[in-house]
C-alpha atoms as a PDB file:
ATOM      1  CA  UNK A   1      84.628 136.217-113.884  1.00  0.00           C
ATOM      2  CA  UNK A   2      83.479 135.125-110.114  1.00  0.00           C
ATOM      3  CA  UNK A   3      82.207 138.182-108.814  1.00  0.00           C
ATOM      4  CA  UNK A   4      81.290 139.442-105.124  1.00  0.00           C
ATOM      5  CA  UNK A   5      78.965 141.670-104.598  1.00  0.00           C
ATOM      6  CA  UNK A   6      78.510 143.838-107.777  1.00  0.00           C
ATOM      7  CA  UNK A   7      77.896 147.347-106.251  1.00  0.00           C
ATOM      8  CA  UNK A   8      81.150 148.240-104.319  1.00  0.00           C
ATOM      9  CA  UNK A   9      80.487 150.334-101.910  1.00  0.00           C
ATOM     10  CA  UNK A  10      82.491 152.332 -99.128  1.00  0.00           C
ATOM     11  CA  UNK A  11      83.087 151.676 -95.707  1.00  0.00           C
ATOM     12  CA  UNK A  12      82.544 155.294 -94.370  1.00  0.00           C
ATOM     13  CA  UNK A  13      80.293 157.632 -95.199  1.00  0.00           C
ATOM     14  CA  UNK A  14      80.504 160.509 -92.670  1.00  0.00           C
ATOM     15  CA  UNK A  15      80.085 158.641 -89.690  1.00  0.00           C
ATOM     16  CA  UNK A  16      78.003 155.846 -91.356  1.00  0.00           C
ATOM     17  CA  UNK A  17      79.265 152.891 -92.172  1.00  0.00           C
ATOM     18  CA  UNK A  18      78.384 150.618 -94.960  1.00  0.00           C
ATOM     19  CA  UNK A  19      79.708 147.383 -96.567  1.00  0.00           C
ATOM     20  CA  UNK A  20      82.738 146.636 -98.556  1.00  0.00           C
ATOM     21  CA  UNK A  21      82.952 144.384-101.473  1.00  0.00           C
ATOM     22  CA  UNK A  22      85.746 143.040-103.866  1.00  0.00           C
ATOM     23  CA  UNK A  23      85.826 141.249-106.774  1.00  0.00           C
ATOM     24  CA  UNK A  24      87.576 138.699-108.060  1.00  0.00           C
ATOM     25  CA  UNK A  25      88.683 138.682-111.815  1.00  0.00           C
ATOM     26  CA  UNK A  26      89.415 135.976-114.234  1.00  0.00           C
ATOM     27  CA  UNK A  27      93.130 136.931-114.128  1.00  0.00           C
ATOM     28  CA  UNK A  28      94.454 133.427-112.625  1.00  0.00           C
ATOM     29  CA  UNK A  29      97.485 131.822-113.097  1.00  0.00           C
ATOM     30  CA  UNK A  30      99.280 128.977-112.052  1.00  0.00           C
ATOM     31  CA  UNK A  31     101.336 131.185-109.895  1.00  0.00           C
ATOM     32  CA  UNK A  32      98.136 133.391-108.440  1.00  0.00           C
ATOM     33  CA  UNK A  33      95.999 130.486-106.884  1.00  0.00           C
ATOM     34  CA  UNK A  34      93.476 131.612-104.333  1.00  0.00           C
ATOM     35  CA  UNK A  35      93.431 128.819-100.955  1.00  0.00           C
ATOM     36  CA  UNK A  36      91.684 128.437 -98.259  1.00  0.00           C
ATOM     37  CA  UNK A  37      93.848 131.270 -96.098  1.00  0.00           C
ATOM     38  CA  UNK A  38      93.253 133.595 -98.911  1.00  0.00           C
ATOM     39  CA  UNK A  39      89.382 132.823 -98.898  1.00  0.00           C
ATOM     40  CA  UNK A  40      89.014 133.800 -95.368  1.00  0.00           C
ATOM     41  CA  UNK A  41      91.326 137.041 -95.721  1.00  0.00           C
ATOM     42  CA  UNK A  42      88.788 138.055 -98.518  1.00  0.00           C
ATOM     43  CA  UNK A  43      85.585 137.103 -96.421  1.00  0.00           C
ATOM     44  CA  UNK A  44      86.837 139.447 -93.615  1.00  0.00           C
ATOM     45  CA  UNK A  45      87.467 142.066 -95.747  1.00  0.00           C
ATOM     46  CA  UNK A  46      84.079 141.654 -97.496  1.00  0.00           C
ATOM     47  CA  UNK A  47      82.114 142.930 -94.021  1.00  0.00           C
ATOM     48  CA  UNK A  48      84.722 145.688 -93.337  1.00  0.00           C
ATOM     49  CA  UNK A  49      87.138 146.305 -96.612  1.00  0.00           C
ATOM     50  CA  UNK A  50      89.771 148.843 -94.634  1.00  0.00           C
ATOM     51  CA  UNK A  51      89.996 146.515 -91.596  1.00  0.00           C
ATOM     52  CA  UNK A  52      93.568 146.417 -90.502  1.00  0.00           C
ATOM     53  CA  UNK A  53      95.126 143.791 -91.463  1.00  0.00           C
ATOM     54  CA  UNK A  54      96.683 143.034 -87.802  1.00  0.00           C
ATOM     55  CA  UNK A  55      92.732 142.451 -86.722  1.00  0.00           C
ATOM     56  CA  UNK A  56      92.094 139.907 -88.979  1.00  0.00           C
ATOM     57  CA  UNK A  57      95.449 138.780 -88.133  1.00  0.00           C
ATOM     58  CA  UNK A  58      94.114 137.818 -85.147  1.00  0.00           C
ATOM     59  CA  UNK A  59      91.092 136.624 -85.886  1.00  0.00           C
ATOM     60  CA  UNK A  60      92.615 134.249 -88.407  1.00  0.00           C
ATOM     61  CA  UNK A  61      95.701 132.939 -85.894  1.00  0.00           C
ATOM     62  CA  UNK A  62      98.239 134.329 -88.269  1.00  0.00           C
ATOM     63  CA  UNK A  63     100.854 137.026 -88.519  1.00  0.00           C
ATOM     64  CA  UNK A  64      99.570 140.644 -89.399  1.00  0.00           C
ATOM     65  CA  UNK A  65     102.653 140.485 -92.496  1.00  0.00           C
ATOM     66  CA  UNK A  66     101.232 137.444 -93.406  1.00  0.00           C
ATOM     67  CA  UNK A  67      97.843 138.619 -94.171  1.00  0.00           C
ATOM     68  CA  UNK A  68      99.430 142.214 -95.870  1.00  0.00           C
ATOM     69  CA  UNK A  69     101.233 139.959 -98.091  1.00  0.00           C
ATOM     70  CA  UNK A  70      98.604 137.779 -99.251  1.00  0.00           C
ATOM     71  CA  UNK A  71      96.288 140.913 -99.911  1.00  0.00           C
ATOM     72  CA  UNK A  72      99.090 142.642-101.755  1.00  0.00           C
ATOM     73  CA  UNK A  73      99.226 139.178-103.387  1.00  0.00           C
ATOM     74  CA  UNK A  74      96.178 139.115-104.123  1.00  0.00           C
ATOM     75  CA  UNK A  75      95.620 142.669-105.455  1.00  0.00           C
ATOM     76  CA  UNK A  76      98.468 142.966-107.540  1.00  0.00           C
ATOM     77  CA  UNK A  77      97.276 139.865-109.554  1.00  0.00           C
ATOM     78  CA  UNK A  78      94.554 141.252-110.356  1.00  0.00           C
ATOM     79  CA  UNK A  79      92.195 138.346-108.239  1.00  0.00           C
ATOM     80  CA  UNK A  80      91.346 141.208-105.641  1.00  0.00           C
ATOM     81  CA  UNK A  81      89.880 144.629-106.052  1.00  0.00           C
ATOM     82  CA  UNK A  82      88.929 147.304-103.855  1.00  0.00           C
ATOM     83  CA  UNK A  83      87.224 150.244-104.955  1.00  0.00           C
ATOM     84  CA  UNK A  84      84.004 152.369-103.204  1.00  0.00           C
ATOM     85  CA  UNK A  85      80.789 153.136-104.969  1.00  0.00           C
ATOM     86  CA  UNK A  86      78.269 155.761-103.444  1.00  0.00           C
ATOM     87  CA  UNK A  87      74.860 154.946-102.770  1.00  0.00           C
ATOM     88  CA  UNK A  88      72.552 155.839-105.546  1.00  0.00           C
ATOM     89  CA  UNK A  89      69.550 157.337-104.036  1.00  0.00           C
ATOM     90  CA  UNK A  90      72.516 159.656-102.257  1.00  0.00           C
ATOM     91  CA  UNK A  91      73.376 160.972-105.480  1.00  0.00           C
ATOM     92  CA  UNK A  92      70.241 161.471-106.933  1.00  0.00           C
ATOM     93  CA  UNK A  93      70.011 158.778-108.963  1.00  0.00           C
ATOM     94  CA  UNK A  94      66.340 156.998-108.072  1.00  0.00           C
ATOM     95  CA  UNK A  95      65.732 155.170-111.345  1.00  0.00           C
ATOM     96  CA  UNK A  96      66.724 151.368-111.740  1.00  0.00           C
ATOM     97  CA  UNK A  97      65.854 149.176-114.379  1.00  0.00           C
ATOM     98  CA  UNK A  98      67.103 145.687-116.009  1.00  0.00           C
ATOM     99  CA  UNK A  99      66.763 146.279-119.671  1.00  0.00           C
ATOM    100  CA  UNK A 100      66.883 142.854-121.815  1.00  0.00           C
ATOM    101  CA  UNK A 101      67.951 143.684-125.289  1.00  0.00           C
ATOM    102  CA  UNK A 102      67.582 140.719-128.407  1.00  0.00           C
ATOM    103  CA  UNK A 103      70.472 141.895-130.799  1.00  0.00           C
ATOM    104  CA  UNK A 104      71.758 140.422-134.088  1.00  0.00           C
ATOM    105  CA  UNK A 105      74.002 137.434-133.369  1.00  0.00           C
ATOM    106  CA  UNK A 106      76.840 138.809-135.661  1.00  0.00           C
ATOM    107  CA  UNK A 107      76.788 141.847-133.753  1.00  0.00           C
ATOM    108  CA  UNK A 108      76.421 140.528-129.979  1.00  0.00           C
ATOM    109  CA  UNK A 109      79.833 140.319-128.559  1.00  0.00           C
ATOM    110  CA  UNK A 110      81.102 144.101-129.922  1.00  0.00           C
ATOM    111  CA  UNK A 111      76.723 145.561-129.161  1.00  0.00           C
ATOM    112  CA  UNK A 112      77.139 144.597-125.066  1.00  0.00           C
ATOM    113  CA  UNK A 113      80.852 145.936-125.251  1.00  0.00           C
ATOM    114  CA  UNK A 114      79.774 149.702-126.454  1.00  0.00           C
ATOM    115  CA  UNK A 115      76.785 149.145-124.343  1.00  0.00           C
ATOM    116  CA  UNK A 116      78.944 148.375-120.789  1.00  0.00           C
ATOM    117  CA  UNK A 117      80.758 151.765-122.319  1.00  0.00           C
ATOM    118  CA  UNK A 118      77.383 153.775-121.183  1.00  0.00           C
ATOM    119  CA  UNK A 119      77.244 155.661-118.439  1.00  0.00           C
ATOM    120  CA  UNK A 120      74.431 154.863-116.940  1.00  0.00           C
ATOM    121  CA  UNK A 121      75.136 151.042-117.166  1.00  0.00           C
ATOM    122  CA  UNK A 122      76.016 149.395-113.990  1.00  0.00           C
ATOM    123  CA  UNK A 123      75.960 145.910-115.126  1.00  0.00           C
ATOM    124  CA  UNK A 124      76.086 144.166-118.536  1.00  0.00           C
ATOM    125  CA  UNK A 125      75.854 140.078-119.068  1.00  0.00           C
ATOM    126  CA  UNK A 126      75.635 138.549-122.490  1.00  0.00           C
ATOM    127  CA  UNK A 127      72.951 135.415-121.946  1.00  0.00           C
ATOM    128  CA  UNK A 128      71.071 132.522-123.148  1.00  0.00           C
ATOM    129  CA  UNK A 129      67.337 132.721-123.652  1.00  0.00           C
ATOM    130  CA  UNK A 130      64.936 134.724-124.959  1.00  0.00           C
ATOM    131  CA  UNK A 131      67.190 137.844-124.669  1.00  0.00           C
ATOM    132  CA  UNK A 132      70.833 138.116-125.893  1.00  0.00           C
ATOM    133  CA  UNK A 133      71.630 141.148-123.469  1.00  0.00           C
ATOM    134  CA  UNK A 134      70.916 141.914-119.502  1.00  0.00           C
ATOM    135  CA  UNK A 135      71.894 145.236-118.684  1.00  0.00           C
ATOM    136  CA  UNK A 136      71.162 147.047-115.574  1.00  0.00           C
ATOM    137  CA  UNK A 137      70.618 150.582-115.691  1.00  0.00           C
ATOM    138  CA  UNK A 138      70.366 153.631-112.858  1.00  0.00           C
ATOM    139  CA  UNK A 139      69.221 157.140-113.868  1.00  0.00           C
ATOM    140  CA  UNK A 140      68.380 160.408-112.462  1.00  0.00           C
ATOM    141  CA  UNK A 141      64.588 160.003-113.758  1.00  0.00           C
ATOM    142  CA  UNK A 142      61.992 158.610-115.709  1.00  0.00           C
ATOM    143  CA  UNK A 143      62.513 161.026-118.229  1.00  0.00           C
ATOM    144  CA  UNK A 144      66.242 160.344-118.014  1.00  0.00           C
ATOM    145  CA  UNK A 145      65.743 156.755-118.480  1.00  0.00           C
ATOM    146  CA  UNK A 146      63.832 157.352-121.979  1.00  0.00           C
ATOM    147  CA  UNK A 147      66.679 159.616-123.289  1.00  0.00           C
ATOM    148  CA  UNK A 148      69.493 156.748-122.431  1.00  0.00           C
ATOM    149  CA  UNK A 149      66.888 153.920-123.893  1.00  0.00           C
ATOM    150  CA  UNK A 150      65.462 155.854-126.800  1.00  0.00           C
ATOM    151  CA  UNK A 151      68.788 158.117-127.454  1.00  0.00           C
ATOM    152  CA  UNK A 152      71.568 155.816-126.802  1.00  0.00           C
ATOM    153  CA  UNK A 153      70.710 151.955-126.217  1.00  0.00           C
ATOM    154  CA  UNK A 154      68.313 152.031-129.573  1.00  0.00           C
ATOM    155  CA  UNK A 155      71.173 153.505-131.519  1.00  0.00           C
ATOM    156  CA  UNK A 156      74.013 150.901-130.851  1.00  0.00           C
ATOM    157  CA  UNK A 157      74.298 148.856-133.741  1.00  0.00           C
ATOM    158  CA  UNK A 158      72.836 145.552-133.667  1.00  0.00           C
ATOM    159  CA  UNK A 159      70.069 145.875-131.221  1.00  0.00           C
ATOM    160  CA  UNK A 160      66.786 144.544-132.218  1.00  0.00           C
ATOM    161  CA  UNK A 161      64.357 144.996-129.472  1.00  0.00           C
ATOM    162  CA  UNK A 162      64.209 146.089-126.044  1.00  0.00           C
ATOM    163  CA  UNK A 163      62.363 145.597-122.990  1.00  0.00           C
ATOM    164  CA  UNK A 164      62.341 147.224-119.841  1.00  0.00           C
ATOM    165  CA  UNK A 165      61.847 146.263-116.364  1.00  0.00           C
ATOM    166  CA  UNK A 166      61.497 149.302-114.269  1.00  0.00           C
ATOM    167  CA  UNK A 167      62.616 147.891-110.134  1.00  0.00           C
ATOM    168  CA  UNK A 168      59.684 149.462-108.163  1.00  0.00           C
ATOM    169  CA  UNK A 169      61.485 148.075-105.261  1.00  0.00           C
ATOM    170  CA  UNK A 170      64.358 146.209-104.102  1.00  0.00           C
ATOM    171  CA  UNK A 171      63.750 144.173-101.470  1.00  0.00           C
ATOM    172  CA  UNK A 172      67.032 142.465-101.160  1.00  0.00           C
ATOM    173  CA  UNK A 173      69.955 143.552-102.275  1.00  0.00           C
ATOM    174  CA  UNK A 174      72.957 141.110-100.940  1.00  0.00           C
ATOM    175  CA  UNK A 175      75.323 142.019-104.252  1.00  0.00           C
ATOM    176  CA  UNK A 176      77.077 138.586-103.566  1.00  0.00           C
ATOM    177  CA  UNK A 177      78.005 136.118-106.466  1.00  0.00           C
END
């Protein structure tokens, strides 16, 4: 899967705004290729994801149908997606943590699926390396963070070991792949 920016988030919030990101799935076809016209639709609405469509339009040198359709396109193949996240820290969530999880190789593939099934997981990449698992986690607390790692990750079957990263600070958070 190529992925933009991981945490969607929404264009308004009150009178705020923040950015919008998509991402594109591993849904291609021959019949849903992604050129150069399409590439520029999506990097507009990357900055700004409920831009009209007759602005980029215009910014692009092409008819405001034309871009609709190739959005539509797009989105109904399953290569575009649009959805809003809310900022954490706005809804009390101010624990983040990447969690790297060595798991028996039997039981890797089906252990990060009913992980990614966990509410409080964000992100979840099988890898290569020292660790099988990278899962990114956000929680209301420290405390809240112990329960999901001690109460919930621990318990999946298959997991051998954990460790924890606790983020003390993000300094940059771009969210593009």
């Amino acid at each position: 899967m190529f992925t933009y920016q991981r945490w969607i988030t929404s264009r308004v919030t009150g009178s705020k705004q923040v950015p919008v990101a998509f991402v594109l799935g591993a849904h291609v076809t021959k019949s849903s290729k992604v050129d150069d016209v399409d590439l520029a639709i999506i990097r507009k609405l990357q900055v700004d994801g409920r831009r009209p469509y007759a602005d980029i339009a215009a910014e692009l040198r092409l008819a405001p149908s034309t871009v609709q359709q190739r959005a539509n396109r797009l989105i109904d193949a399953g290569l575009l997606k649009i959805t809003a996240a809310a900022d954490p820290l706005t809804l009390g969530i101010s624990v983040s943590a990447m969690v790297a999880i060595k798991v028996e190789g039997t039981m890797l593939r089906e252990a990060a699926v009913e992980i990614a099934k966990f509410p409080e997981v964000a992100y979840v990449a099988i890898c290569t390396g020292p660790y099988d698992i990278l899962v990114e986690v956000a929680c209301r607390d420290n405390d809240h963070l112990l329960d999901f790692i001690s109460d919930k990750l621990a318990e999946v079957e298959g997991v051998r070991e954990i460790e924890t990263f606790l983020y003390l600070r993000i300094v940059k958070n771009t969210d593009l792949w």
